[in-house]
C-alpha atoms as a PDB file:
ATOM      1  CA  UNK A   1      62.603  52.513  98.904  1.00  0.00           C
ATOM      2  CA  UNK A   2      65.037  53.398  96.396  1.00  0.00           C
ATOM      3  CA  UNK A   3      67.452  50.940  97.808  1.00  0.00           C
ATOM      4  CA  UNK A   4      64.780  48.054  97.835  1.00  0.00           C
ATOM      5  CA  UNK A   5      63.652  48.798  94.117  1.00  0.00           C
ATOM      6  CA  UNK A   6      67.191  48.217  92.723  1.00  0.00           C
ATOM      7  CA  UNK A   7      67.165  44.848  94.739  1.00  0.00           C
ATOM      8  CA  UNK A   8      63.904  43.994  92.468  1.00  0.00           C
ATOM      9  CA  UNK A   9      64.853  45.125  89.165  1.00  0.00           C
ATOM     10  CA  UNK A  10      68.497  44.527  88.692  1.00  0.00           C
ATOM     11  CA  UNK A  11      69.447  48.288  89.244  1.00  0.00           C
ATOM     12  CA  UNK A  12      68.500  48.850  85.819  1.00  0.00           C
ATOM     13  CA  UNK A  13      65.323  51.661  86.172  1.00  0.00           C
ATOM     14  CA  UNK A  14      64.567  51.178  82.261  1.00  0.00           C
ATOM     15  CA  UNK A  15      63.514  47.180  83.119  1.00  0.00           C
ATOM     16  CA  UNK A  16      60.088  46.608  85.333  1.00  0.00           C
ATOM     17  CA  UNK A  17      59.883  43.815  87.461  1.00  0.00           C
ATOM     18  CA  UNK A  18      58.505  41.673  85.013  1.00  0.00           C
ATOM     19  CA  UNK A  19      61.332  41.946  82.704  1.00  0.00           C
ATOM     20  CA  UNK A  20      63.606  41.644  85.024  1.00  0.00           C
ATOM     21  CA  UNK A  21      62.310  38.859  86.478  1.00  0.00           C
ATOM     22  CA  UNK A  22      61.721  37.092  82.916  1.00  0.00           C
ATOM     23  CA  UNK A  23      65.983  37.539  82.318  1.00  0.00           C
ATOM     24  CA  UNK A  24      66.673  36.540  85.378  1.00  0.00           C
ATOM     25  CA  UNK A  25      65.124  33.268  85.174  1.00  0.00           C
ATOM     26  CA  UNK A  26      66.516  32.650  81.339  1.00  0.00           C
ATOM     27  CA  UNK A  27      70.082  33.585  82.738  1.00  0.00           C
ATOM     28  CA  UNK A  28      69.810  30.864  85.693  1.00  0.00           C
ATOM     29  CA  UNK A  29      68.869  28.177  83.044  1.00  0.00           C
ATOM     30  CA  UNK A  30      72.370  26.593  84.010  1.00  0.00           C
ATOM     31  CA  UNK A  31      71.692  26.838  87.991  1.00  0.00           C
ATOM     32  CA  UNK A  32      68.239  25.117  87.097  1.00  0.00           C
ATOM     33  CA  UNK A  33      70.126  22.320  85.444  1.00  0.00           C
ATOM     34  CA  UNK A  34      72.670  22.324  88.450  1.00  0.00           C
ATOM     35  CA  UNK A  35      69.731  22.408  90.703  1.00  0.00           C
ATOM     36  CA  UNK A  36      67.723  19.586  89.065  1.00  0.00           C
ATOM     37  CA  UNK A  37      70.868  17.204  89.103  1.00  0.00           C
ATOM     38  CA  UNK A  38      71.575  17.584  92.638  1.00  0.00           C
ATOM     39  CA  UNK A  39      67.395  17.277  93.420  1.00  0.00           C
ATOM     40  CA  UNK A  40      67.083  14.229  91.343  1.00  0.00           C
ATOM     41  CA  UNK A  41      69.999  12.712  93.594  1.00  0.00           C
ATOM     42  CA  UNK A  42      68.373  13.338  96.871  1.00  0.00           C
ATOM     43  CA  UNK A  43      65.127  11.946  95.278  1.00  0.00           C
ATOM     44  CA  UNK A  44      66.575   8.627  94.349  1.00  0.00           C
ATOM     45  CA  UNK A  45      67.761   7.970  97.833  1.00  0.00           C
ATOM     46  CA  UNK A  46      64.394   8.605  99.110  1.00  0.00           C
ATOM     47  CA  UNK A  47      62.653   5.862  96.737  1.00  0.00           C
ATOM     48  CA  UNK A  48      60.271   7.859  95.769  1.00  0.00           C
ATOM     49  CA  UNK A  49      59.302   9.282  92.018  1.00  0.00           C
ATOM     50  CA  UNK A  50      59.681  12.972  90.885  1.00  0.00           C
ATOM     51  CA  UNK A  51      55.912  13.263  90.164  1.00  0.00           C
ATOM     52  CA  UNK A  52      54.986  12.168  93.660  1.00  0.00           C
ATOM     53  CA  UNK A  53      57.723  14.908  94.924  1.00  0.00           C
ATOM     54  CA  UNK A  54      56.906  17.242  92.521  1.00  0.00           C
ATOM     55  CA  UNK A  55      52.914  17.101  93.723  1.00  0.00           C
ATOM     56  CA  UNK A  56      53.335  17.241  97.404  1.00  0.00           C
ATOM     57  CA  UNK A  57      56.289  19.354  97.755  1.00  0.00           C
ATOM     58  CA  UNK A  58      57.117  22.948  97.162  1.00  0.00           C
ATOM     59  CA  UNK A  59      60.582  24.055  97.040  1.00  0.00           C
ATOM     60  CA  UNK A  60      60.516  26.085 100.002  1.00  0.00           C
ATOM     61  CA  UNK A  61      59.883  22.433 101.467  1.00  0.00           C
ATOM     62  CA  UNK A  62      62.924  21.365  99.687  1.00  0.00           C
ATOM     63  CA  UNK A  63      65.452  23.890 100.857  1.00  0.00           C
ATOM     64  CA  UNK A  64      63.987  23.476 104.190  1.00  0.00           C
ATOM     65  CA  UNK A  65      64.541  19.885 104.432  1.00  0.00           C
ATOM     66  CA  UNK A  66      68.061  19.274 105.946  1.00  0.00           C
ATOM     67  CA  UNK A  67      69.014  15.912 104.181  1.00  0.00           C
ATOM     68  CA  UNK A  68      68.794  17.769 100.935  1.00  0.00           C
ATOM     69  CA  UNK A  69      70.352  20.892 102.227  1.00  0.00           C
ATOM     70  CA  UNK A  70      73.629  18.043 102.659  1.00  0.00           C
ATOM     71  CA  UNK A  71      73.348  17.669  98.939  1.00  0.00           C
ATOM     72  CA  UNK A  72      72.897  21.104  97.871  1.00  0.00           C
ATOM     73  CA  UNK A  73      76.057  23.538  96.588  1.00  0.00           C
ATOM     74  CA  UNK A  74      75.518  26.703  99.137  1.00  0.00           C
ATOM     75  CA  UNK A  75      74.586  29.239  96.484  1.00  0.00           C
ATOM     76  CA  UNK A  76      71.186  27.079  95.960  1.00  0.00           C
ATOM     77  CA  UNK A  77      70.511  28.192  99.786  1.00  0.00           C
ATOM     78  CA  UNK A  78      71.001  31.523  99.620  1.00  0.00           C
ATOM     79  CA  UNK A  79      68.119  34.148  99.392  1.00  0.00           C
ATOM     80  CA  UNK A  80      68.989  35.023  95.683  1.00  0.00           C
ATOM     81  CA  UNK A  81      68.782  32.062  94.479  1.00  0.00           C
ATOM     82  CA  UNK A  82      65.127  31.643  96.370  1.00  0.00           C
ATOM     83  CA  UNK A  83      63.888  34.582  94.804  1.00  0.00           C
ATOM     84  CA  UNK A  84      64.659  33.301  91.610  1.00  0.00           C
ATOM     85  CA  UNK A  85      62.468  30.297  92.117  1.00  0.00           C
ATOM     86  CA  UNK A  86      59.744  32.651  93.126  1.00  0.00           C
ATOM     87  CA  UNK A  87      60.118  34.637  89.950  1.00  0.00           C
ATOM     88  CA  UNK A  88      59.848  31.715  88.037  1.00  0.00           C
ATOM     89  CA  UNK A  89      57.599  29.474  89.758  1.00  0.00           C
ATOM     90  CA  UNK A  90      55.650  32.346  91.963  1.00  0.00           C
ATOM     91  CA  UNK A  91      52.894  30.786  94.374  1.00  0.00           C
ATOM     92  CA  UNK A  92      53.712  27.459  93.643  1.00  0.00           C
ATOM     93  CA  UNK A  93      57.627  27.894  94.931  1.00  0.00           C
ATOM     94  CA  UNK A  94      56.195  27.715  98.419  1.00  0.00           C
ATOM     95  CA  UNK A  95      58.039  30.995  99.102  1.00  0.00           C
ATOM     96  CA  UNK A  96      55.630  33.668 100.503  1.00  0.00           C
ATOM     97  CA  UNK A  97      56.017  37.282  98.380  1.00  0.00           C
ATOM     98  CA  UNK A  98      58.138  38.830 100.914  1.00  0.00           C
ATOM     99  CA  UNK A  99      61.331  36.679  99.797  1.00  0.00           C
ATOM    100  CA  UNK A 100      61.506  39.390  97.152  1.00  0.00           C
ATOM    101  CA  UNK A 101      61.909  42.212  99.855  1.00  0.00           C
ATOM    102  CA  UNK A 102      65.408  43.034 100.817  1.00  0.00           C
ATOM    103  CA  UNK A 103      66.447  41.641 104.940  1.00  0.00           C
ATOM    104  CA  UNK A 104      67.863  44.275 107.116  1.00  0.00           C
ATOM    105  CA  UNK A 105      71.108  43.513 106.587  1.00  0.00           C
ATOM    106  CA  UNK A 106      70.603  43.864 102.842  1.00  0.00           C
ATOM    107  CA  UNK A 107      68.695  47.386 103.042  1.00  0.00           C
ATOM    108  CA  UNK A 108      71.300  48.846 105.307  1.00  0.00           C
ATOM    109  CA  UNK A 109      73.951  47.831 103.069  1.00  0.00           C
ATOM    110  CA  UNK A 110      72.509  48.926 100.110  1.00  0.00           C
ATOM    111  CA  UNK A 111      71.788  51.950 102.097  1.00  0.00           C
ATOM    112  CA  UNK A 112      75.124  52.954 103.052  1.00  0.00           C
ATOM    113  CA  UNK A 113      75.986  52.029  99.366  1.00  0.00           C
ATOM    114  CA  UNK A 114      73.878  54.652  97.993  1.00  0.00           C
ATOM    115  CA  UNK A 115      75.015  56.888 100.140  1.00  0.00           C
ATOM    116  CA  UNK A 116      78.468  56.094  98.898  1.00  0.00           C
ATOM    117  CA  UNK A 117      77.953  56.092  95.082  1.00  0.00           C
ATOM    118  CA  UNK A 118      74.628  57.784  94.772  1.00  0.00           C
ATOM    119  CA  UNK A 119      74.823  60.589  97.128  1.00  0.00           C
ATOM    120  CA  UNK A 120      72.207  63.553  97.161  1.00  0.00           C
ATOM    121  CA  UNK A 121      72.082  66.745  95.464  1.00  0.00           C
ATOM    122  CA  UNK A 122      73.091  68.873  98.326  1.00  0.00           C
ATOM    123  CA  UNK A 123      76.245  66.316  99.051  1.00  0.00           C
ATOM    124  CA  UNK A 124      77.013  66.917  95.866  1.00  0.00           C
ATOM    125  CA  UNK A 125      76.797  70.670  95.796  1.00  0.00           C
ATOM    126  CA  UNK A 126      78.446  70.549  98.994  1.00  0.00           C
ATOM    127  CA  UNK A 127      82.057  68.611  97.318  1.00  0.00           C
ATOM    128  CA  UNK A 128      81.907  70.692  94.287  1.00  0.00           C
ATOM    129  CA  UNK A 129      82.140  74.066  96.318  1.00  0.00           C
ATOM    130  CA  UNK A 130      84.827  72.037  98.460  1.00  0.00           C
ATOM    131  CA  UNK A 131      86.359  71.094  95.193  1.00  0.00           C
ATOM    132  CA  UNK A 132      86.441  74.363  93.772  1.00  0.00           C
ATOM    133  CA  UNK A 133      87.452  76.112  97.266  1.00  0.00           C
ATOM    134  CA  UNK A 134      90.871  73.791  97.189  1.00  0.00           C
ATOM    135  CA  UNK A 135      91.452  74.410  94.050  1.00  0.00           C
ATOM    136  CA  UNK A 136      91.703  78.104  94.213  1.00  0.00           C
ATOM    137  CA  UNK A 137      93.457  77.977  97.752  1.00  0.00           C
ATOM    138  CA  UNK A 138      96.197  75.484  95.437  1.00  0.00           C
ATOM    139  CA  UNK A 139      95.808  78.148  92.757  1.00  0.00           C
ATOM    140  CA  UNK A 140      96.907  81.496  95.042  1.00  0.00           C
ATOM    141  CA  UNK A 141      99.611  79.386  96.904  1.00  0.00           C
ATOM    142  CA  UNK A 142     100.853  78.352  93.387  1.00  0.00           C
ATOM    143  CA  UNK A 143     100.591  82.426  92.257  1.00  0.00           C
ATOM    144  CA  UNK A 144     102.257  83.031  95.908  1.00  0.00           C
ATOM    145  CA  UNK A 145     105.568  81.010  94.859  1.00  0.00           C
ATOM    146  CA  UNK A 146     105.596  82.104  91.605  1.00  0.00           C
ATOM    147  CA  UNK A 147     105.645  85.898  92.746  1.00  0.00           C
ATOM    148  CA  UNK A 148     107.865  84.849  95.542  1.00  0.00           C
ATOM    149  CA  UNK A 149     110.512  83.289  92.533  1.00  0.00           C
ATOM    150  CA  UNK A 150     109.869  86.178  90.476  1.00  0.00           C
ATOM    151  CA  UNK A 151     110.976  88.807  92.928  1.00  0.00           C
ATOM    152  CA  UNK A 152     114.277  86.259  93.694  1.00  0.00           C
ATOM    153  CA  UNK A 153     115.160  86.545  90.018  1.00  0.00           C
ATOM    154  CA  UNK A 154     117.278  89.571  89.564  1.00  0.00           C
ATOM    155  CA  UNK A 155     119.751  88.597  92.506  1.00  0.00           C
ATOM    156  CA  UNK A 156     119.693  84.562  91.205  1.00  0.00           C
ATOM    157  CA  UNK A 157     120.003  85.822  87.881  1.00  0.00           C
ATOM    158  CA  UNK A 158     123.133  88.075  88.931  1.00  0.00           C
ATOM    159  CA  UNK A 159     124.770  85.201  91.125  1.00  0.00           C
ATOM    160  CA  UNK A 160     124.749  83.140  87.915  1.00  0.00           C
ATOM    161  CA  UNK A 161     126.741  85.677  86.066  1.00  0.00           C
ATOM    162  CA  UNK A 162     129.353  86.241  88.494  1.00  0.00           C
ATOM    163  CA  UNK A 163     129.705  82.623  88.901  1.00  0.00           C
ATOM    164  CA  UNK A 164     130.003  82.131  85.057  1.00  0.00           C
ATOM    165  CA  UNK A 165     132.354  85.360  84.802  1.00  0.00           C
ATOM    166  CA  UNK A 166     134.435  83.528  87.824  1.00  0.00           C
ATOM    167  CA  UNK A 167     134.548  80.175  85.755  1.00  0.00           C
ATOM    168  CA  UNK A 168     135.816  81.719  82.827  1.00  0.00           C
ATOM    169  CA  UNK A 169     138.291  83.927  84.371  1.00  0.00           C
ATOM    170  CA  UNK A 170     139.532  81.207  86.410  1.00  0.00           C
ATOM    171  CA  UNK A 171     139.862  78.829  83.000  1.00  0.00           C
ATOM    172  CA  UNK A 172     141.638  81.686  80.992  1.00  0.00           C
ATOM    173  CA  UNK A 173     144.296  81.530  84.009  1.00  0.00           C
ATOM    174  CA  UNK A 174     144.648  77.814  83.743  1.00  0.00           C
ATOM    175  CA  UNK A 175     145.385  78.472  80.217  1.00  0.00           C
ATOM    176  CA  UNK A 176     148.035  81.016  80.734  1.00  0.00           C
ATOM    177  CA  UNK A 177     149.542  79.039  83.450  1.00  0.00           C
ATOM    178  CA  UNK A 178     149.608  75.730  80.800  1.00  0.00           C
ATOM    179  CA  UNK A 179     150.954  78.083  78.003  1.00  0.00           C
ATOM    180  CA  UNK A 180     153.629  79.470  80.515  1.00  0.00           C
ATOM    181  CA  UNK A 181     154.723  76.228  81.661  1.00  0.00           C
ATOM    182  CA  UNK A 182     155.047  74.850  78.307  1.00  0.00           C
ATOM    183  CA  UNK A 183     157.576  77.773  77.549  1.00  0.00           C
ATOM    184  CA  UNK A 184     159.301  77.059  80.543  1.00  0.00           C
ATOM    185  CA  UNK A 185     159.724  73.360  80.148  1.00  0.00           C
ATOM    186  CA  UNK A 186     160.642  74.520  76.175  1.00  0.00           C
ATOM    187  CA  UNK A 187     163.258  76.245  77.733  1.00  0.00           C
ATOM    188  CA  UNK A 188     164.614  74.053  80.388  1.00  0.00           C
ATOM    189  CA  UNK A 189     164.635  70.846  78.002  1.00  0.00           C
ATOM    190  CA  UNK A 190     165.483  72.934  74.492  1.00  0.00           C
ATOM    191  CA  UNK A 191     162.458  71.450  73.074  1.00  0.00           C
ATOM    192  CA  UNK A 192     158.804  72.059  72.656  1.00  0.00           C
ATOM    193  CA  UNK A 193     157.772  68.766  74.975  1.00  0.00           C
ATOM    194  CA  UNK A 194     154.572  67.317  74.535  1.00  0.00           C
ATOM    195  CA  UNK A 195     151.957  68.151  77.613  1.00  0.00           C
ATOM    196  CA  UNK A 196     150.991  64.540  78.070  1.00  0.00           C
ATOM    197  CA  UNK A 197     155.161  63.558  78.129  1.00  0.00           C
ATOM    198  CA  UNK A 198     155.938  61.681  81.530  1.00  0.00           C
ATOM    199  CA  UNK A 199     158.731  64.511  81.557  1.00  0.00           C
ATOM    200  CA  UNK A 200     156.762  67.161  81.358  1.00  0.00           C
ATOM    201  CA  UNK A 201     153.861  65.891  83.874  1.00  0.00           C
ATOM    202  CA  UNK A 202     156.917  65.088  86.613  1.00  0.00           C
ATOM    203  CA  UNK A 203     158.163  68.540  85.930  1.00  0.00           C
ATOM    204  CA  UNK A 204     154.223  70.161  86.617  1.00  0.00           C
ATOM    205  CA  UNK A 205     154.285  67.859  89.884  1.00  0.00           C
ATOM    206  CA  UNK A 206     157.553  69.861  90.907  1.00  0.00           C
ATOM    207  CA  UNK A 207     156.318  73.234  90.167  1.00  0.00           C
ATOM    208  CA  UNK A 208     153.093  72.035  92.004  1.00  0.00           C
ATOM    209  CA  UNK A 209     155.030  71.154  94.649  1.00  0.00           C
ATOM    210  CA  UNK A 210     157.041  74.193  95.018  1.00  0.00           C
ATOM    211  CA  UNK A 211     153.930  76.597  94.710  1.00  0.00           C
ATOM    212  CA  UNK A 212     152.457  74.782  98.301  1.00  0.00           C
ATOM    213  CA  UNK A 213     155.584  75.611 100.153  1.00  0.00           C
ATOM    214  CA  UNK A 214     155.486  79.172  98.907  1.00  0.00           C
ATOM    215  CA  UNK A 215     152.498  79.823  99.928  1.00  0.00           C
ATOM    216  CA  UNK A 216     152.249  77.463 103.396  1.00  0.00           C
ATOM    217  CA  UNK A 217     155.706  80.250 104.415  1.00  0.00           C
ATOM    218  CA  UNK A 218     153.627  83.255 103.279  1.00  0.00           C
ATOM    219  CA  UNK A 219     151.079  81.751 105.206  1.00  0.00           C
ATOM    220  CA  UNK A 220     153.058  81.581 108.437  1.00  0.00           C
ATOM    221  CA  UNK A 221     154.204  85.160 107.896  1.00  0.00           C
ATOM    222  CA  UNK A 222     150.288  86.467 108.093  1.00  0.00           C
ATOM    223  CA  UNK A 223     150.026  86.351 103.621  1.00  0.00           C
ATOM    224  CA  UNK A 224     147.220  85.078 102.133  1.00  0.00           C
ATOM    225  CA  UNK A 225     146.832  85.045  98.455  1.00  0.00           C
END
């Protein structure tokens, strides 16, 4: 019933029929004009005046008659547009009252509409304890990992500083090792040489070079350093 009643007044419950009916039929002023152009051209090929037509013939007559069907845009077939006539000519439309009720098709899918978008109270109580179930099973899953990340902490935290104590150490080294080679080079050239010198970078490549086989023959005697 609910589903019909929308199909009467617009879906607007603050409107009763009558209003509805009244807007309707000033908003299709343009579909009357549309309407009475393409009329008026079937009538002239028939011979035969608009007050004569307009006298004998309803418009249920009209939309029934298939030579002015040809002539007619589709929407001017279509049950809307029928019961718009009805609202705005009632008896004298041609169109019994029933136009105005909704076909089968049109009440079942306005039915499974409202059951879509308009669904009852218990539905509705139904998703918001469904809602409100996921939510809290997202909440303790959420207080699960962050428990589970809290009690990882100490060790991650640890493995960080080792790993920066490692980096630092290992830089300090590099910087010995630069300072060392520098006095080295100082001493084997009698000059303080500039790190980026092509001298001193060849000489680095040699000491480079001479610290793999050291330690490749310590490796083949069981050393590892």
């Amino acid at each position: 019933m609910a589903a019909a009643w929308r199909l009467l007044v617009g879906r607007n419950f603050t409107k009763s029929p009558l209003i509805f009916l009244a807007n309707e039929t000033r908003s299709s002023f343009l579909c009357r004009l549309t309407a009475s152009k393409y009329c008026t051209a079937s009538l002239e090929k028939s011979n035969v005046t608009d007050g004569q037509i307009e006298n004998s013939r309803t418009w249920a007559e009209r939309l029934q008659d298939p030579e002015e069907i040809e002539n007619l845009p589709k929407w001017m077939t279509t049950n809307r547009h029928k019961r718009r006539l009805y609202a705005q000519h009632g008896k004298a439309s041609g169109f019994q009252p029933g136009i105005m009720w909704p076909t089968k098709t049109e009440l079942a899918e306005m039915i499974e509409e409202e059951k879509e978008y308009h669904p009852t109270l218990q539905q509705m109580q139904a998703n918001i304890a469904a809602k409100r179930k996921a939510e809290e099973i997202e909440q303790i899953k959420k207080e699960k990992f962050i428990a589970a990340c809290m009690a990882r902490m100490p060790i991650l935290e640890k493995k960080w500083t080792e790993a920066r104590e490692k980096k630092k150490q290992q830089q300090m080294q590099q910087k010995r090792k630069r300072e060392l080679l520098l006095l080295e080079a100082k001493e084997k050239f009698g000059y303080a040489i500039d790190p980026r010198h092509p001298k001193f970078q060849k000489y680095m490549e040699e000491i480079e070079k001479q610290e793999r086989k050291r330690k490749k023959e310590l490796k083949k005697k069981g050393i590892v350093l």
